[in-house]
C-alpha atoms as a PDB file:
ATOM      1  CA  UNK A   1     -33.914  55.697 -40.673  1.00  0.00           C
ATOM      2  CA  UNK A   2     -34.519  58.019 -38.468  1.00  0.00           C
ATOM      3  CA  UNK A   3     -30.886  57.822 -36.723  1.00  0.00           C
ATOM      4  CA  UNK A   4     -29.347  57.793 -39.934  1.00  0.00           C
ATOM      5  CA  UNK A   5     -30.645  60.874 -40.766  1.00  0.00           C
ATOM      6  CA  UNK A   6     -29.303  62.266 -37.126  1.00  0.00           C
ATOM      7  CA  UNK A   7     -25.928  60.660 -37.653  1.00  0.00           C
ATOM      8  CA  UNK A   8     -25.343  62.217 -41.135  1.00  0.00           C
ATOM      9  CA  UNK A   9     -26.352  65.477 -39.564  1.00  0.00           C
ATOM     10  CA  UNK A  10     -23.582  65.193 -36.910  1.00  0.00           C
ATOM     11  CA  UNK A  11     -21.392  64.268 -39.416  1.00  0.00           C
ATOM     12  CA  UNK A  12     -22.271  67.306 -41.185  1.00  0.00           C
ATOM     13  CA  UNK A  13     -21.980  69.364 -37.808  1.00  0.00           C
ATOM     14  CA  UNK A  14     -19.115  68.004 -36.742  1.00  0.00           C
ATOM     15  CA  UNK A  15     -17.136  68.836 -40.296  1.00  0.00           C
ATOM     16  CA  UNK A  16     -18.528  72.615 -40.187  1.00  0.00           C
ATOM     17  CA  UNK A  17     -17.231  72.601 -36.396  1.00  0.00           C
ATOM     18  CA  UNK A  18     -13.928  71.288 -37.723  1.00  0.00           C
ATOM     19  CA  UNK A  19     -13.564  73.477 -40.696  1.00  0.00           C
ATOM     20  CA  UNK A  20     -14.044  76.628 -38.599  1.00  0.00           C
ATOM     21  CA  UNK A  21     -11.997  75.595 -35.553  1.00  0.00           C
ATOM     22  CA  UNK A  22      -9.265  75.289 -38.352  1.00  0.00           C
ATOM     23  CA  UNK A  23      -9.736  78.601 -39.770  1.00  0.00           C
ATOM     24  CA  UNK A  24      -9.282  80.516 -36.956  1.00  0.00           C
ATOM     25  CA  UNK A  25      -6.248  78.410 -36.129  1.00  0.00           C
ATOM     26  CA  UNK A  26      -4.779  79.045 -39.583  1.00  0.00           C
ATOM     27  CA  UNK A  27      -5.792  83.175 -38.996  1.00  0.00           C
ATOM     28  CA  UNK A  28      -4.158  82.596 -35.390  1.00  0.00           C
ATOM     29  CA  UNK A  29      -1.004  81.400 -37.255  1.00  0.00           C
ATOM     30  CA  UNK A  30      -0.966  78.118 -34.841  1.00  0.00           C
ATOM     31  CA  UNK A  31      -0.875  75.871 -37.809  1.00  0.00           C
ATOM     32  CA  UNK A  32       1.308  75.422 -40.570  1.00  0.00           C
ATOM     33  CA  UNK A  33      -0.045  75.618 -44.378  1.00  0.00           C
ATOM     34  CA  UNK A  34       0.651  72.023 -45.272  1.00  0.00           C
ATOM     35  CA  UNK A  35      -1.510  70.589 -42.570  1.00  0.00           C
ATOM     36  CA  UNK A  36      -3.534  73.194 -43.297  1.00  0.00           C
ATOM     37  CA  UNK A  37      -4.864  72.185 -46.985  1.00  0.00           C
ATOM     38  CA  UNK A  38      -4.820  69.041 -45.844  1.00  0.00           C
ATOM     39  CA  UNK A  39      -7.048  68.854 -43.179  1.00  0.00           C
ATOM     40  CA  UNK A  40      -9.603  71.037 -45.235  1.00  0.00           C
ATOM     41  CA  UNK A  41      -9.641  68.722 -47.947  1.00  0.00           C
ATOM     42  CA  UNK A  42     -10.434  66.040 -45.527  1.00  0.00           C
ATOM     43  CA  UNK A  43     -13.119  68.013 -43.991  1.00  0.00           C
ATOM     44  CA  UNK A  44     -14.391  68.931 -46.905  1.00  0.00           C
ATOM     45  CA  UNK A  45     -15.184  65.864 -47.938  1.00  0.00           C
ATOM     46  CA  UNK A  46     -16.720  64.402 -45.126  1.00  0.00           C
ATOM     47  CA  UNK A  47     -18.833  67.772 -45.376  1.00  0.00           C
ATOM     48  CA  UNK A  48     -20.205  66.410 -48.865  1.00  0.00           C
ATOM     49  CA  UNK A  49     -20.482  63.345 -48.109  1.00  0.00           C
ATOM     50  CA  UNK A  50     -22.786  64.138 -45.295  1.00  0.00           C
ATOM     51  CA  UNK A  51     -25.039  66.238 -47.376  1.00  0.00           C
ATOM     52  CA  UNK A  52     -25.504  63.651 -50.361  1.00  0.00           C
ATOM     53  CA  UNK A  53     -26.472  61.022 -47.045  1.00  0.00           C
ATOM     54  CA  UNK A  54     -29.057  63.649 -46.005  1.00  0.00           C
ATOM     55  CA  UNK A  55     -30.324  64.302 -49.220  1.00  0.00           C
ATOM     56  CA  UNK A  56     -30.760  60.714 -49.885  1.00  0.00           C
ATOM     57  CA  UNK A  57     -32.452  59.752 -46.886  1.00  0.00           C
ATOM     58  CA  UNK A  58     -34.617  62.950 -47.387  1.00  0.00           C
ATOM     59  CA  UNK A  59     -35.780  61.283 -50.429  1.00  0.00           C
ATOM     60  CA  UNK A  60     -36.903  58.604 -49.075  1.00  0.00           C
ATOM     61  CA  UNK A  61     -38.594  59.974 -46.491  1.00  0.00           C
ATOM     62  CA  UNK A  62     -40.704  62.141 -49.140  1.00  0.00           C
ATOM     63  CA  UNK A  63     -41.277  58.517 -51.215  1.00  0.00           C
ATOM     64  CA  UNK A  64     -43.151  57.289 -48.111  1.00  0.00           C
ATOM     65  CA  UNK A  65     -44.783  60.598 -47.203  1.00  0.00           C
ATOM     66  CA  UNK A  66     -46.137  61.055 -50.798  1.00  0.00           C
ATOM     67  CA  UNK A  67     -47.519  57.794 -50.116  1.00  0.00           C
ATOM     68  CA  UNK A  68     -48.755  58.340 -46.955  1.00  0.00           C
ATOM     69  CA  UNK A  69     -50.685  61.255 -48.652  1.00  0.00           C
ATOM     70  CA  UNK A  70     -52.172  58.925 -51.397  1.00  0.00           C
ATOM     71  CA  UNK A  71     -53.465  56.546 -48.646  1.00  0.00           C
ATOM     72  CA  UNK A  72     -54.819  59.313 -46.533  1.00  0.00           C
ATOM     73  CA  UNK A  73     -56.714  60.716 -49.626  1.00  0.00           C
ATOM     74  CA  UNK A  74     -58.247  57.165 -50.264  1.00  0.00           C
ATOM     75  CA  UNK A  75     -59.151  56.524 -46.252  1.00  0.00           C
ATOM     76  CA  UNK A  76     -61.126  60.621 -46.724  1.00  0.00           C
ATOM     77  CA  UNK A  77     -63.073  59.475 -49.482  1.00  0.00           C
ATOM     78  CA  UNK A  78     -64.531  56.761 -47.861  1.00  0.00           C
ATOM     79  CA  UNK A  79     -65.478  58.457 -44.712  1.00  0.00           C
ATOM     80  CA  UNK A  80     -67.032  60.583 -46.950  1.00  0.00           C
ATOM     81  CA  UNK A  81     -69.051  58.140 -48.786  1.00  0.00           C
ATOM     82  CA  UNK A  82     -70.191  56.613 -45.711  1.00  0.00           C
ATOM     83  CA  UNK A  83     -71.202  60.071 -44.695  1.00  0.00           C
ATOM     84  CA  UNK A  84     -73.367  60.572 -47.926  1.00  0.00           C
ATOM     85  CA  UNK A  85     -75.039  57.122 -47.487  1.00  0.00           C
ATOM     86  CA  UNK A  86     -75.976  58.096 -44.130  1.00  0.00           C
ATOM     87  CA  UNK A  87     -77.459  61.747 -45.106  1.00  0.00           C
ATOM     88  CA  UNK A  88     -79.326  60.359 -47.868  1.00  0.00           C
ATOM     89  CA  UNK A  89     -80.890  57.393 -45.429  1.00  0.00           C
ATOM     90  CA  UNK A  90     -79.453  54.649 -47.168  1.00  0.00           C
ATOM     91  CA  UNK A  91     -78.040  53.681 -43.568  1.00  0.00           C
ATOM     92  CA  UNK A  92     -79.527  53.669 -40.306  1.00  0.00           C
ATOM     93  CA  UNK A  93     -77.281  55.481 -37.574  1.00  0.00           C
ATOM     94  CA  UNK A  94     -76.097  52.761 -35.452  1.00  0.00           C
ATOM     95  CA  UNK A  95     -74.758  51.109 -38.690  1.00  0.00           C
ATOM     96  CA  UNK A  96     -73.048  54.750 -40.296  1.00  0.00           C
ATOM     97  CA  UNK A  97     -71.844  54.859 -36.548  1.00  0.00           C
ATOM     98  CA  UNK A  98     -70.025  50.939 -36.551  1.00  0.00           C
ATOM     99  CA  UNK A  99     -68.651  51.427 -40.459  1.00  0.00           C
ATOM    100  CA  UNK A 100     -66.870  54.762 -39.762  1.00  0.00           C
ATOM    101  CA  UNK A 101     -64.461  53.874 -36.927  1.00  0.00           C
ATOM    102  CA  UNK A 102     -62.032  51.383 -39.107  1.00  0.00           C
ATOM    103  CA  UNK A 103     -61.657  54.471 -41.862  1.00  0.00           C
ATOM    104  CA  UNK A 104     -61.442  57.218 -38.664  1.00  0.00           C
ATOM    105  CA  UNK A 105     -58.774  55.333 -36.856  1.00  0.00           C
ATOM    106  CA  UNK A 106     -57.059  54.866 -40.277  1.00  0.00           C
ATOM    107  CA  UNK A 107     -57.055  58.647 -40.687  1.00  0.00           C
ATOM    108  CA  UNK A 108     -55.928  60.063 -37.416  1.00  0.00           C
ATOM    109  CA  UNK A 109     -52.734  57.342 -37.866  1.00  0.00           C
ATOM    110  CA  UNK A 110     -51.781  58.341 -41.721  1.00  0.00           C
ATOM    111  CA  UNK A 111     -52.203  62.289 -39.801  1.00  0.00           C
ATOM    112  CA  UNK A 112     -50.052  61.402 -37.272  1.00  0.00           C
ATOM    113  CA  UNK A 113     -47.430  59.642 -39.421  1.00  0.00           C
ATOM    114  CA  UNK A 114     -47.211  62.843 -42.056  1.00  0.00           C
ATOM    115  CA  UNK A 115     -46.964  65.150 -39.353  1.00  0.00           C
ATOM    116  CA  UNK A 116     -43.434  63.108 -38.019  1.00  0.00           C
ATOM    117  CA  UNK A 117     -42.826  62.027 -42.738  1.00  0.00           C
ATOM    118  CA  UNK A 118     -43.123  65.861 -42.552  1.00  0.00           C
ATOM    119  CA  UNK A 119     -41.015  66.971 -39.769  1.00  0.00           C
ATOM    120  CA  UNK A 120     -37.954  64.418 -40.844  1.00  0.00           C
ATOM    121  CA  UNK A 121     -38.231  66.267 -44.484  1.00  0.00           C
ATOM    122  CA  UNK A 122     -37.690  69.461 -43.532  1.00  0.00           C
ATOM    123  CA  UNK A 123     -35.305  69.120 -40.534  1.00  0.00           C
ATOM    124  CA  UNK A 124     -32.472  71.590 -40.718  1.00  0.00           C
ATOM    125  CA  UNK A 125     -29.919  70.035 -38.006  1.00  0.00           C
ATOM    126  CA  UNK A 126     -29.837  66.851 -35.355  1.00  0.00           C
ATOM    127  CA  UNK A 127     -31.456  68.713 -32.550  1.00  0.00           C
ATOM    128  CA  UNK A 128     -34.211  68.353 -34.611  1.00  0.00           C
ATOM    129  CA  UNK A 129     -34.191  64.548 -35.072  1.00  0.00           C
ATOM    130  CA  UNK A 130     -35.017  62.851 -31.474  1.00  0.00           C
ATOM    131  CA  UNK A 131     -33.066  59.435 -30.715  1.00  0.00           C
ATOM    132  CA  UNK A 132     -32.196  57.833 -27.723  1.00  0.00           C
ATOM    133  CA  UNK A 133     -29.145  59.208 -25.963  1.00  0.00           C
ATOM    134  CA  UNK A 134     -27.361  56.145 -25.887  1.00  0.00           C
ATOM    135  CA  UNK A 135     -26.372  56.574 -29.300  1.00  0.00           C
ATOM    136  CA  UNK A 136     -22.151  56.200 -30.412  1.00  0.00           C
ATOM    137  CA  UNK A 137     -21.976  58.547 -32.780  1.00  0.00           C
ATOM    138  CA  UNK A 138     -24.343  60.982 -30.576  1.00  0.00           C
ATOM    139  CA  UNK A 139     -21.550  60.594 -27.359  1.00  0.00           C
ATOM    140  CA  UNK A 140     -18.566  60.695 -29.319  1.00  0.00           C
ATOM    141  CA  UNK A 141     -20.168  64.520 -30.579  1.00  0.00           C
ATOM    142  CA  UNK A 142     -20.876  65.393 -27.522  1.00  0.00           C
ATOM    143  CA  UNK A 143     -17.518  64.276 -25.917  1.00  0.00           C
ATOM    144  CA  UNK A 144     -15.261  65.636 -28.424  1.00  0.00           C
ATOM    145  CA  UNK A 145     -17.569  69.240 -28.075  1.00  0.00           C
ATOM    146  CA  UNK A 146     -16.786  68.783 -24.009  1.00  0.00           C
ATOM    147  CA  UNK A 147     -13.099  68.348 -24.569  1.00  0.00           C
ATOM    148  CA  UNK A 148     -12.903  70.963 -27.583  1.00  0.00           C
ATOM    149  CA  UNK A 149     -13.959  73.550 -24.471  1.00  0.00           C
ATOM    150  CA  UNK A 150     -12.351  72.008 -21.927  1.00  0.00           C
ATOM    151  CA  UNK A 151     -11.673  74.407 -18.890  1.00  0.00           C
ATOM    152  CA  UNK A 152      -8.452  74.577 -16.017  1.00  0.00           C
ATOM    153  CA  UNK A 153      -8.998  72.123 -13.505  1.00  0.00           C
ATOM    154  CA  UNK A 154      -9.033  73.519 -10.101  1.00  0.00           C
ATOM    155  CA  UNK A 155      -8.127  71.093  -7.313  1.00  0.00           C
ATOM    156  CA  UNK A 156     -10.318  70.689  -4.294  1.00  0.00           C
ATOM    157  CA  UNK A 157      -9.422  71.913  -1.062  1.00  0.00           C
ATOM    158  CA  UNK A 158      -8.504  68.416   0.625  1.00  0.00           C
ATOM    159  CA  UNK A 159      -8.170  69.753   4.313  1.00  0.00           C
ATOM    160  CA  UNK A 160     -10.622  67.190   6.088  1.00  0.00           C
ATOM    161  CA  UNK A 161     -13.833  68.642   8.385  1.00  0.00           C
ATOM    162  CA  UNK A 162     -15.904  66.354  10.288  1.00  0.00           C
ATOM    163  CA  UNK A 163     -19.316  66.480   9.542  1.00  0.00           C
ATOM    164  CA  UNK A 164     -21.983  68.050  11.378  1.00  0.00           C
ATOM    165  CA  UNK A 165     -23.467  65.501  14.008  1.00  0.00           C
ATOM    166  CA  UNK A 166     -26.945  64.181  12.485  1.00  0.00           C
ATOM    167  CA  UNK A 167     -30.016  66.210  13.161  1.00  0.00           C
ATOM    168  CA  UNK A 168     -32.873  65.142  14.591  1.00  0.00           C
ATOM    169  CA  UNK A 169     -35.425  63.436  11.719  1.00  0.00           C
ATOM    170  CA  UNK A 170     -38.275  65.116  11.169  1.00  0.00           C
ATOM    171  CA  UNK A 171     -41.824  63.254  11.546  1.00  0.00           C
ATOM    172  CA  UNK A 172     -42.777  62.944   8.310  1.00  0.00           C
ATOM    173  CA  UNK A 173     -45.836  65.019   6.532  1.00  0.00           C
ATOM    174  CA  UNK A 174     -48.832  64.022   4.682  1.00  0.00           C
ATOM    175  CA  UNK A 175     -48.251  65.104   1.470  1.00  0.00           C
ATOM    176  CA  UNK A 176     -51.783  65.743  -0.718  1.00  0.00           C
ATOM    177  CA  UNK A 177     -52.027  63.237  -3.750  1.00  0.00           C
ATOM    178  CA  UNK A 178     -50.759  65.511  -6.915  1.00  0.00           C
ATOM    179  CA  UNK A 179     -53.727  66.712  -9.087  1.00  0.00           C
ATOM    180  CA  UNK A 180     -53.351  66.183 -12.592  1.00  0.00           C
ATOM    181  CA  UNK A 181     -54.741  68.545 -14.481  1.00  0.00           C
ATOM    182  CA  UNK A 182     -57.517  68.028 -16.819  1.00  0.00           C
ATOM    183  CA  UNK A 183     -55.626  68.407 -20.071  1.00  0.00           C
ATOM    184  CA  UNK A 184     -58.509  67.289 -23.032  1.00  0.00           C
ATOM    185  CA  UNK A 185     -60.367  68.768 -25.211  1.00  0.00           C
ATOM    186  CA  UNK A 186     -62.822  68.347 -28.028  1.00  0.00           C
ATOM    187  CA  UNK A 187     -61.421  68.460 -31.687  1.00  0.00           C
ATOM    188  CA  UNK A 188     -64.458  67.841 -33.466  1.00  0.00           C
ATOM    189  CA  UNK A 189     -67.875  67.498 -33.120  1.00  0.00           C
ATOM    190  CA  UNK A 190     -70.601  65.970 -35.338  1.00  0.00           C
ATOM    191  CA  UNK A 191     -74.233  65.303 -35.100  1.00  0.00           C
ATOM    192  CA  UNK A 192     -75.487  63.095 -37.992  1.00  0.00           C
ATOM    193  CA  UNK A 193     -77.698  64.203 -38.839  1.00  0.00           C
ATOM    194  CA  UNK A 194     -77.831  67.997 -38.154  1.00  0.00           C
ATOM    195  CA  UNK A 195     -81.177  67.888 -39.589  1.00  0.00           C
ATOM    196  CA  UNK A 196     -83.813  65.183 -38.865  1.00  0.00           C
ATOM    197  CA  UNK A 197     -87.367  64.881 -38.207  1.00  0.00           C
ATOM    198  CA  UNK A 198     -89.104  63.694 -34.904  1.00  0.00           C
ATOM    199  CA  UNK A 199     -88.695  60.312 -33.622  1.00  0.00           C
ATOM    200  CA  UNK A 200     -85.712  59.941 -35.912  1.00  0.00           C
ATOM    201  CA  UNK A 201     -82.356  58.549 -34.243  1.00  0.00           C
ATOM    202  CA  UNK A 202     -79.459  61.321 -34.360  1.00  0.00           C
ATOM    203  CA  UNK A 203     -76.220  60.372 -33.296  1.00  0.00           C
ATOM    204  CA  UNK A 204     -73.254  62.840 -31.915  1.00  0.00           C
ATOM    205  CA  UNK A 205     -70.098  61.608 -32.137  1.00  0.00           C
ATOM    206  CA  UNK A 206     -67.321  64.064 -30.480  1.00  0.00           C
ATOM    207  CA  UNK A 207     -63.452  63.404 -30.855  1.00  0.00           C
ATOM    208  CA  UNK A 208     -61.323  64.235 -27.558  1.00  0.00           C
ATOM    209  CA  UNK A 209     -58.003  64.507 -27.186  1.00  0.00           C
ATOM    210  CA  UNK A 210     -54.937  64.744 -24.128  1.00  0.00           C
ATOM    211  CA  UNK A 211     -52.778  66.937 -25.537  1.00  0.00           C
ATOM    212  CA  UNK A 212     -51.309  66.846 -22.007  1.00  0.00           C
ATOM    213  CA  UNK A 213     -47.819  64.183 -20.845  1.00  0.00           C
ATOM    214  CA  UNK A 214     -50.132  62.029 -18.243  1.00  0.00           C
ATOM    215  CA  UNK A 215     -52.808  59.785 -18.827  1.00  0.00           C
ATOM    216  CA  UNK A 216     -56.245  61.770 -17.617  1.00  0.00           C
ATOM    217  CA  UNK A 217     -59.520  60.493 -16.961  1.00  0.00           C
ATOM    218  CA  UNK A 218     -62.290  62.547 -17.487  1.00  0.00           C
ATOM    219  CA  UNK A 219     -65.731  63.269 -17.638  1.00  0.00           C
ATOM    220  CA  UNK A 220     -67.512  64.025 -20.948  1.00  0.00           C
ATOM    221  CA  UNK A 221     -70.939  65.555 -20.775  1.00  0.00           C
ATOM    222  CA  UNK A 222     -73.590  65.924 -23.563  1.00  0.00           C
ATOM    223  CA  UNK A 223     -75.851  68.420 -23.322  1.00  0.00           C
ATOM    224  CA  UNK A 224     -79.035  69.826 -25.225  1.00  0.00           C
ATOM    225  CA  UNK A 225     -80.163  73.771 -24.917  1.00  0.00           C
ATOM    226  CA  UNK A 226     -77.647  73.877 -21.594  1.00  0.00           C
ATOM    227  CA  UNK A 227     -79.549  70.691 -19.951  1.00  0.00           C
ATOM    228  CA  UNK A 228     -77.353  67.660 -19.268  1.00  0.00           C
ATOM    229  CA  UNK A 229     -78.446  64.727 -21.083  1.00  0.00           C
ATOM    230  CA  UNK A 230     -75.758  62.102 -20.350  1.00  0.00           C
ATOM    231  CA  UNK A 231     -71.996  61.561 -19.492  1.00  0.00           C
ATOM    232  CA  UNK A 232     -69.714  59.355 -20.094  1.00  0.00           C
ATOM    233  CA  UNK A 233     -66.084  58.601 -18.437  1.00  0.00           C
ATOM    234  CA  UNK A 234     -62.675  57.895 -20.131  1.00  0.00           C
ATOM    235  CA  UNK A 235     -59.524  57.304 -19.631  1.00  0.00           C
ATOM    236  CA  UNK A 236     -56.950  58.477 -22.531  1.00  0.00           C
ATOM    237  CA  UNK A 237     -53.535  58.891 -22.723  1.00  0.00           C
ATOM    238  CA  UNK A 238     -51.307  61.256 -23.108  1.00  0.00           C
ATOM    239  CA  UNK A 239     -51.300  62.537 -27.163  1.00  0.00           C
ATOM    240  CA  UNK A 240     -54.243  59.849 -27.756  1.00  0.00           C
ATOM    241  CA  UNK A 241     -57.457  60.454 -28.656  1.00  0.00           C
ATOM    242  CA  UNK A 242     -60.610  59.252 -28.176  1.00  0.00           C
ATOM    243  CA  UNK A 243     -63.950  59.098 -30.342  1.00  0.00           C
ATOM    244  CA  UNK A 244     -67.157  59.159 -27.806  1.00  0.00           C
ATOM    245  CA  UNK A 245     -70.783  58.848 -28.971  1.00  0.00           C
ATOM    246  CA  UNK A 246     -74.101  59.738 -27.578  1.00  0.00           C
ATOM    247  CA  UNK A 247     -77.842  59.010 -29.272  1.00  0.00           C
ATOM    248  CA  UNK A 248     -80.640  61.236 -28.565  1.00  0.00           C
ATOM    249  CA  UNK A 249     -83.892  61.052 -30.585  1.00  0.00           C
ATOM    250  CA  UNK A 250     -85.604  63.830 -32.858  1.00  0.00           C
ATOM    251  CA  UNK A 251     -88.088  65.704 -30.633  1.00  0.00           C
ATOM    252  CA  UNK A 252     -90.308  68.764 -31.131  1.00  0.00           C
ATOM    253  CA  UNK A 253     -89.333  70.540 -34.825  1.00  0.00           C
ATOM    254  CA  UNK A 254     -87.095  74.161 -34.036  1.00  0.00           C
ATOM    255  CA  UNK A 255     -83.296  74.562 -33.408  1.00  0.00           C
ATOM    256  CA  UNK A 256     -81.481  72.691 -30.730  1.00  0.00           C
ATOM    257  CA  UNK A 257     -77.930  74.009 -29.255  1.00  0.00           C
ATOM    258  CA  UNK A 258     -75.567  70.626 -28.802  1.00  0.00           C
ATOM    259  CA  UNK A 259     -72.560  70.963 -26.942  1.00  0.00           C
ATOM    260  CA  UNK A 260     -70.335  67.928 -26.068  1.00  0.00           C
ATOM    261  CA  UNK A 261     -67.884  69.695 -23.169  1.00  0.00           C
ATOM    262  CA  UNK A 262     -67.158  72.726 -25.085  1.00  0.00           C
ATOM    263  CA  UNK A 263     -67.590  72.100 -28.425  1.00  0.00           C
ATOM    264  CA  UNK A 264     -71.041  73.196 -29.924  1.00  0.00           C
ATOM    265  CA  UNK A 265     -73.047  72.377 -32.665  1.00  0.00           C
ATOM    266  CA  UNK A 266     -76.731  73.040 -34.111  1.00  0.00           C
ATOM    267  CA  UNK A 267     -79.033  70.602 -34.508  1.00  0.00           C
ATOM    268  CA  UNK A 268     -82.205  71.406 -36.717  1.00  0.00           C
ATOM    269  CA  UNK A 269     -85.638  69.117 -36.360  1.00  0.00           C
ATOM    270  CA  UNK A 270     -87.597  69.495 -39.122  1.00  0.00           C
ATOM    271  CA  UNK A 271     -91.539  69.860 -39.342  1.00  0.00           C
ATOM    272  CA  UNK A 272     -93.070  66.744 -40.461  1.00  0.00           C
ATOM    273  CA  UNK A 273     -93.877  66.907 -44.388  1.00  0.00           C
END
């Protein structure tokens, strides 16, 4: 639906370009006042007609992102659920750790499809809208735009030249591989749970994402009061992210810094009771 929406947009472009191309020929006094009225009727039209299609298909669009919202809601409620369970040790981390992924990966998709639901709903114009440039209604625009400001053609000096004779090829140079730049980062970060006793089993379980257009591989590190405790390496592509967990167990009781790249955290060990 989304090229619907983009063609009823150039439709409605494309009648405002009209209408106004025929004003200023009517104030120009290049047309006559029969043609005139009736080529603003017909515009006219074609300019409503547009605007009920893009209202309509605006409706829609809400209908599934209201939807989207309910199902997103539902998805939240779980995770939070599972997150009470865990906090009140009615389940062990490694199990907390297994049951959240279906509900997290259900999340960041319903996030992802609002944010587009969102962007469709309150799009002004086509530029707006992306589709593939192969589209008719899209080239037939563009080409009538092209001719509506066509310029003089100037013809090309046709006296022939010979061409330079060929130069001597250069040896060609070792060009360095092209770095690609490190383009994640951490959009959350959470230690369950932030406060435990010794011995206990903590997990942290950091979300990173490539916000970047290439796929990146990098190098996540965990660490505990600045001291590297582990690493681990991914590969994630471009607008993806990535969930990545580490275990450490509870040690002496006091305040520990967590960082997971450069996302930070607190974790608190508790005296035994």
């Amino acid at each position: 639906m989304e090229n619907d929406l983009r063609t009823a947009f150039l439709n409605k472009e494309r009648a405002e370009l009209f209408l106004t191309n025929l004003e200023k020929l009517r104030s120009d006094k290049a047309i006559n006042e029969l043609s005139y009225t009736a080529l603003k009727t017909e515009y006219s039209v074609n300019l409503q007609h547009a605007q009920i299609k893009i209202d309509q298909i605006k409706q829609e669009f809400s209908k599934r992102l209201a939807l989207r919202s309910r199902q997103l809601g539902v998805f939240k409620q779980e995770m939070a659920n599972l997150d009470a369970r865990f906090k009140v040790g009615q389940m062990q981390a490694e199990e907390y750790l297994k049951q959240i992924k279906a509900p997290q990966k259900k999340v960041a998709a319903l996030e992802d499809q609002i944010a587009h639901l969102t962007s469709l709903t309150e799009a002004k114009s086509s530029v707006e809208i992306s589709v593939p440039e192969s589209t008719g209604l899209a080239s037939l625009f563009s080409s009538r735009m092209r001719q509506g400001n066509r310029q003089p053609v100037i013809m090309p000096d046709l006296t022939w030249t010979p061409p330079p004779p060929p130069a001597e090829p250069e040896p060609p140079k070792e060009m360095p591989p092209p770095e690609i730049q490190d383009t994640t980062s951490i959009t959350s970060l959470h230690i369950l749970p932030d406060r435990a006793y010794p011995g206990s089993s903590i997990g942290i379980i950091a979300t990173v994402i490539n916000s970047g257009i290439e796929m990146v591989q990098h190098r996540v590190e965990f660490k505990i009061n600045g001291r590297l405790e582990a690493t681990n390496e991914i590969s994630i592509e471009p607008g993806r992210s990535q969930e990545v967990t580490f275990m450490t167990v509870g040690g002496t009781p006091g305040d520990y810094n967590i960082s997971v790249d450069k996302a930070t955290g607190i974790l608190k060990i508790m005296p035994p009771a």
